[in-house]
Protein backbone atom coordinates (compact mmCIF):
# COMPACT_ATOMS: atom_id res chain seq x y z
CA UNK A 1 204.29 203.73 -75.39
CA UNK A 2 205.42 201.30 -77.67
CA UNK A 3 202.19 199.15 -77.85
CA UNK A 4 200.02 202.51 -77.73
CA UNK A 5 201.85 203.84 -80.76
CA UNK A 6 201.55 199.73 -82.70
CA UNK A 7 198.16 199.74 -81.84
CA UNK A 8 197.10 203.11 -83.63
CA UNK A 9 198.85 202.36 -86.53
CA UNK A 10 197.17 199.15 -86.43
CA UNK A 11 193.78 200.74 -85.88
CA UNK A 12 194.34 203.72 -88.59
CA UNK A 13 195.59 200.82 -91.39
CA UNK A 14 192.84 198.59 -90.84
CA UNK A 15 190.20 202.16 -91.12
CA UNK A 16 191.64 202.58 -94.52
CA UNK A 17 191.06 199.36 -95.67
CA UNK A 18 187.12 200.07 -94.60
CA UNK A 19 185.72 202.86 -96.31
CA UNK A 20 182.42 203.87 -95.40
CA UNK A 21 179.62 205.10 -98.07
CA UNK A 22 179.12 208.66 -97.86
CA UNK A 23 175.35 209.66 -98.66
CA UNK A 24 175.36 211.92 -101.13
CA UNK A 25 173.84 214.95 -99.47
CA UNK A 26 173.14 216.04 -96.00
CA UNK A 27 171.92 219.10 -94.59
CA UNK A 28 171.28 219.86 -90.78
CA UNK A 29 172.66 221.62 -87.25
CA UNK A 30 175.86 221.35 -85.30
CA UNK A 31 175.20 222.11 -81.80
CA UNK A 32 178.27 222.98 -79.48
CA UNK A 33 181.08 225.20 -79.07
CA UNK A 34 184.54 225.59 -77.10
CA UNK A 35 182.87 226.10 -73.59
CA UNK A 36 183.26 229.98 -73.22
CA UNK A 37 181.46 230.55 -76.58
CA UNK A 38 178.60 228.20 -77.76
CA UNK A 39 176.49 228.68 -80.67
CA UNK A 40 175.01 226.06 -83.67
CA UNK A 41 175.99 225.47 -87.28
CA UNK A 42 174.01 225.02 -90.43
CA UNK A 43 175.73 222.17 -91.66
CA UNK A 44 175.96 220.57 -95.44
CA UNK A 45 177.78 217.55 -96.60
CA UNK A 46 178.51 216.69 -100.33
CA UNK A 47 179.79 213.14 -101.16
CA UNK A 48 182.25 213.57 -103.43
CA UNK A 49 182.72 209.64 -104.14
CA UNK A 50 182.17 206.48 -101.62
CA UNK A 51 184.74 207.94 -98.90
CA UNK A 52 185.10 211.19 -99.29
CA UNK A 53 182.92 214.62 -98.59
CA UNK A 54 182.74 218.31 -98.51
CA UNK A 55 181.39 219.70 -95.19
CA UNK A 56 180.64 223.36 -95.62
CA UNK A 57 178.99 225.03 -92.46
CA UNK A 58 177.93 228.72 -91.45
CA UNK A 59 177.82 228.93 -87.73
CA UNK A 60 177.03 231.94 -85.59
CA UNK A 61 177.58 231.89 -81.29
CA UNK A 62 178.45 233.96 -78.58
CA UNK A 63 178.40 234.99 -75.04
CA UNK A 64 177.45 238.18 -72.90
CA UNK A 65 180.29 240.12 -74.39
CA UNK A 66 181.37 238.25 -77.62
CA UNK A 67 179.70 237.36 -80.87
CA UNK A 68 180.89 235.58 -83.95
CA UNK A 69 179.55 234.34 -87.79
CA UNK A 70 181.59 232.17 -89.48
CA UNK A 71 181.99 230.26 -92.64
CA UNK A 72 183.71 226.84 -92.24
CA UNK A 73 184.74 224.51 -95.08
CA UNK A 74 186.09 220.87 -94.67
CA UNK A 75 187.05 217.76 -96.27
CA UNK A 76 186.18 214.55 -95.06
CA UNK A 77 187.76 211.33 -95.52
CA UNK A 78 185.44 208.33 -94.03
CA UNK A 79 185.95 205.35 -92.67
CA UNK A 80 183.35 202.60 -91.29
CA UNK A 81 184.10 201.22 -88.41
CA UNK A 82 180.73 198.68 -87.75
CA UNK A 83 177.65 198.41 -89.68
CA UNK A 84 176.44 202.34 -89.58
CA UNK A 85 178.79 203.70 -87.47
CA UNK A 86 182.21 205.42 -89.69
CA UNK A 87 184.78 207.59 -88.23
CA UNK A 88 186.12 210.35 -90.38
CA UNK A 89 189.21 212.96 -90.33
CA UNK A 90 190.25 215.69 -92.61
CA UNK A 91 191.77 219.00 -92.94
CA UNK A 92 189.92 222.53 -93.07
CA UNK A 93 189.90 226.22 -92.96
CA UNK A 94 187.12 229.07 -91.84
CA UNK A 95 186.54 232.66 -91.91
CA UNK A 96 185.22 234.88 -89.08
CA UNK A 97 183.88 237.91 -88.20
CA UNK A 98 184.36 238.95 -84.28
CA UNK A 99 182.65 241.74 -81.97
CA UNK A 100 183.78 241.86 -78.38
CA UNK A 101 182.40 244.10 -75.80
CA UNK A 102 181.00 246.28 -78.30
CA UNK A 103 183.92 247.10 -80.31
CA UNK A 104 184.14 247.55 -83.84
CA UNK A 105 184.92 243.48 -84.50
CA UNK A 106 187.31 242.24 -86.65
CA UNK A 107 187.67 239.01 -89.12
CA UNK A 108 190.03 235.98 -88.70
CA UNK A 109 191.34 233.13 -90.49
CA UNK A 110 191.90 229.89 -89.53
CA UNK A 111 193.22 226.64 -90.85
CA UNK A 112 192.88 223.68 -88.80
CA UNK A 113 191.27 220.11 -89.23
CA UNK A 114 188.10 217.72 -88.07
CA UNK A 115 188.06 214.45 -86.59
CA UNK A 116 185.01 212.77 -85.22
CA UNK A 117 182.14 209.72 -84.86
CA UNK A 118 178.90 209.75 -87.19
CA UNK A 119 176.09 206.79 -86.78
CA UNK A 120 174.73 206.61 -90.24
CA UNK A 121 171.03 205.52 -89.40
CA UNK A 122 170.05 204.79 -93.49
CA UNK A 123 171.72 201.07 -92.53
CA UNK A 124 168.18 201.19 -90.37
CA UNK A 125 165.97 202.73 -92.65
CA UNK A 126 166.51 206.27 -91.56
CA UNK A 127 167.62 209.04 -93.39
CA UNK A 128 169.81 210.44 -90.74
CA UNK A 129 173.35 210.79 -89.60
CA UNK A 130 174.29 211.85 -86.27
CA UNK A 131 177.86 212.75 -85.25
CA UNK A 132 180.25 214.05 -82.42
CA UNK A 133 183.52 215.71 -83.69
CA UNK A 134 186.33 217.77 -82.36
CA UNK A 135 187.56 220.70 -84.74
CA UNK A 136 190.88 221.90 -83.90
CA UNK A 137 191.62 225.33 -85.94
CA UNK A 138 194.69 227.55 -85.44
CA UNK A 139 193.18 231.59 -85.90
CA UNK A 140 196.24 233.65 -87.69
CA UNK A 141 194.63 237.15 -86.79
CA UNK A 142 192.18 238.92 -84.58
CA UNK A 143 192.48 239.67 -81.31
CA UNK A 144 192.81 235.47 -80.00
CA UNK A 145 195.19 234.46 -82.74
CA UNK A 146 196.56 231.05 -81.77
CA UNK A 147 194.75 227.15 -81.39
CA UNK A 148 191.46 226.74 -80.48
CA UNK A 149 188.90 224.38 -80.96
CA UNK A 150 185.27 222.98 -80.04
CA UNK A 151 183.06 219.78 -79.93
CA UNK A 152 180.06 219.53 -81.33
CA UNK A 153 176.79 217.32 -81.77
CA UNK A 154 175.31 216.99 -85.49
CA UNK A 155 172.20 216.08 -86.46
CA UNK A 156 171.68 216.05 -90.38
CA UNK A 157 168.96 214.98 -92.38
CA UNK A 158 170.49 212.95 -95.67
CA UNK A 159 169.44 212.59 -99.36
C-alpha cells in the first residue's frame, strides 16, 4: 500500500511540473453515459491560460422510462503526460431537469468533479482533441439524490 500510495504522489508531482497547452477553444460531442441512462453532450472548452480551461456542456439522454437535459460546467486543470497526450482533473457542478415514467419531472443539483485522458492531435497537424473521462457528481435533490457518475468519449473540434 505503501509503494501504491509513493508512487501516486510521485506520479501527481511530476504532472504538475508538466503542464500541457490548452487550445484556446474547442467545441464538439461527448458520447456516453452511466450504463442505465446514455445520451451525448454538446461540449465547449475555453482556455483560460496554458493549463487551465472551462468545460461547459449541455447534455440530454435517457431510457424507455427516463429522460434528462442538463447543463454541466467544469474546470480543468491540464497536465501533459507525452507529446499530445495530457491528463486533466478538476472540480464541477450541473443542473438537471428529470421526467420518469411520465411524471411531472423534477430538477437536481449536483456538485461533483472530472478526471480523464485527452490526445491533443494539433501536435500532428490536426485540429482535434479526443478524450475519455469519468465524471463523478453527487445529486442533492430529485428523486436519486446521492453519487453517481458516467464515462464518456469526446470528440471536439479546436480553434
Amino acid at each position: 500500500m505503501k509503494k501504491t500510495l509513493l508512487l501516486f504522489v510521485a506520479m501527481l508531482g511530476f504532472g504538475l511540473l508538466s503542464f500541457s497547452q490548452v487550445n484556446p477553444h474547442a467545441i464538439g460531442l461527448r458520447f456516453g453515459g452511466d450504463g442505465d441512462i446514455n445520451g451525448a453532450e454538446i461540449s465547449y472548452q475555453h482556455g483560460m491560460g496554458d493549463a487551465n480551461r472551462l468545460e461547459l456542456d449541455l447534455g440530454f439522454g435517457g431510457n424507455k422510462t427516463h429522460s434528462r437535459m442538463f447543463l454541466a460546467g467544469i474546470y480543468h486543470w491540464d497536465w501533459n503526460i507525452t507529446s499530445g497526450l495530457n491528463w486533466y482533473v478538476g472540480p464541477g457542478a450541473s443542473v438537471g431537469f428529470y421526467t420518469y415514467d411520465g411524471s411531472d419531472g423534477y430538477i437536481n443539483i449536483a456538485l461533483g468533479g472530472q478526471i480523464g485522458l485527452e490526445y491533443d492531435f494539433n501536435t500532428l497537424g490536426a485540429p482535434i482533441l479526443l478524450s475519455l473521462d469519468a465524471r463523478p457528481m453527487w445529486d442533492f435533490i430529485g428523486d436519486n439524490a446521492g453519487l453517481g457518475w458516467g464515462a464518456d468519449l469526446g470528440i471536439r473540434y479546436t480553434f
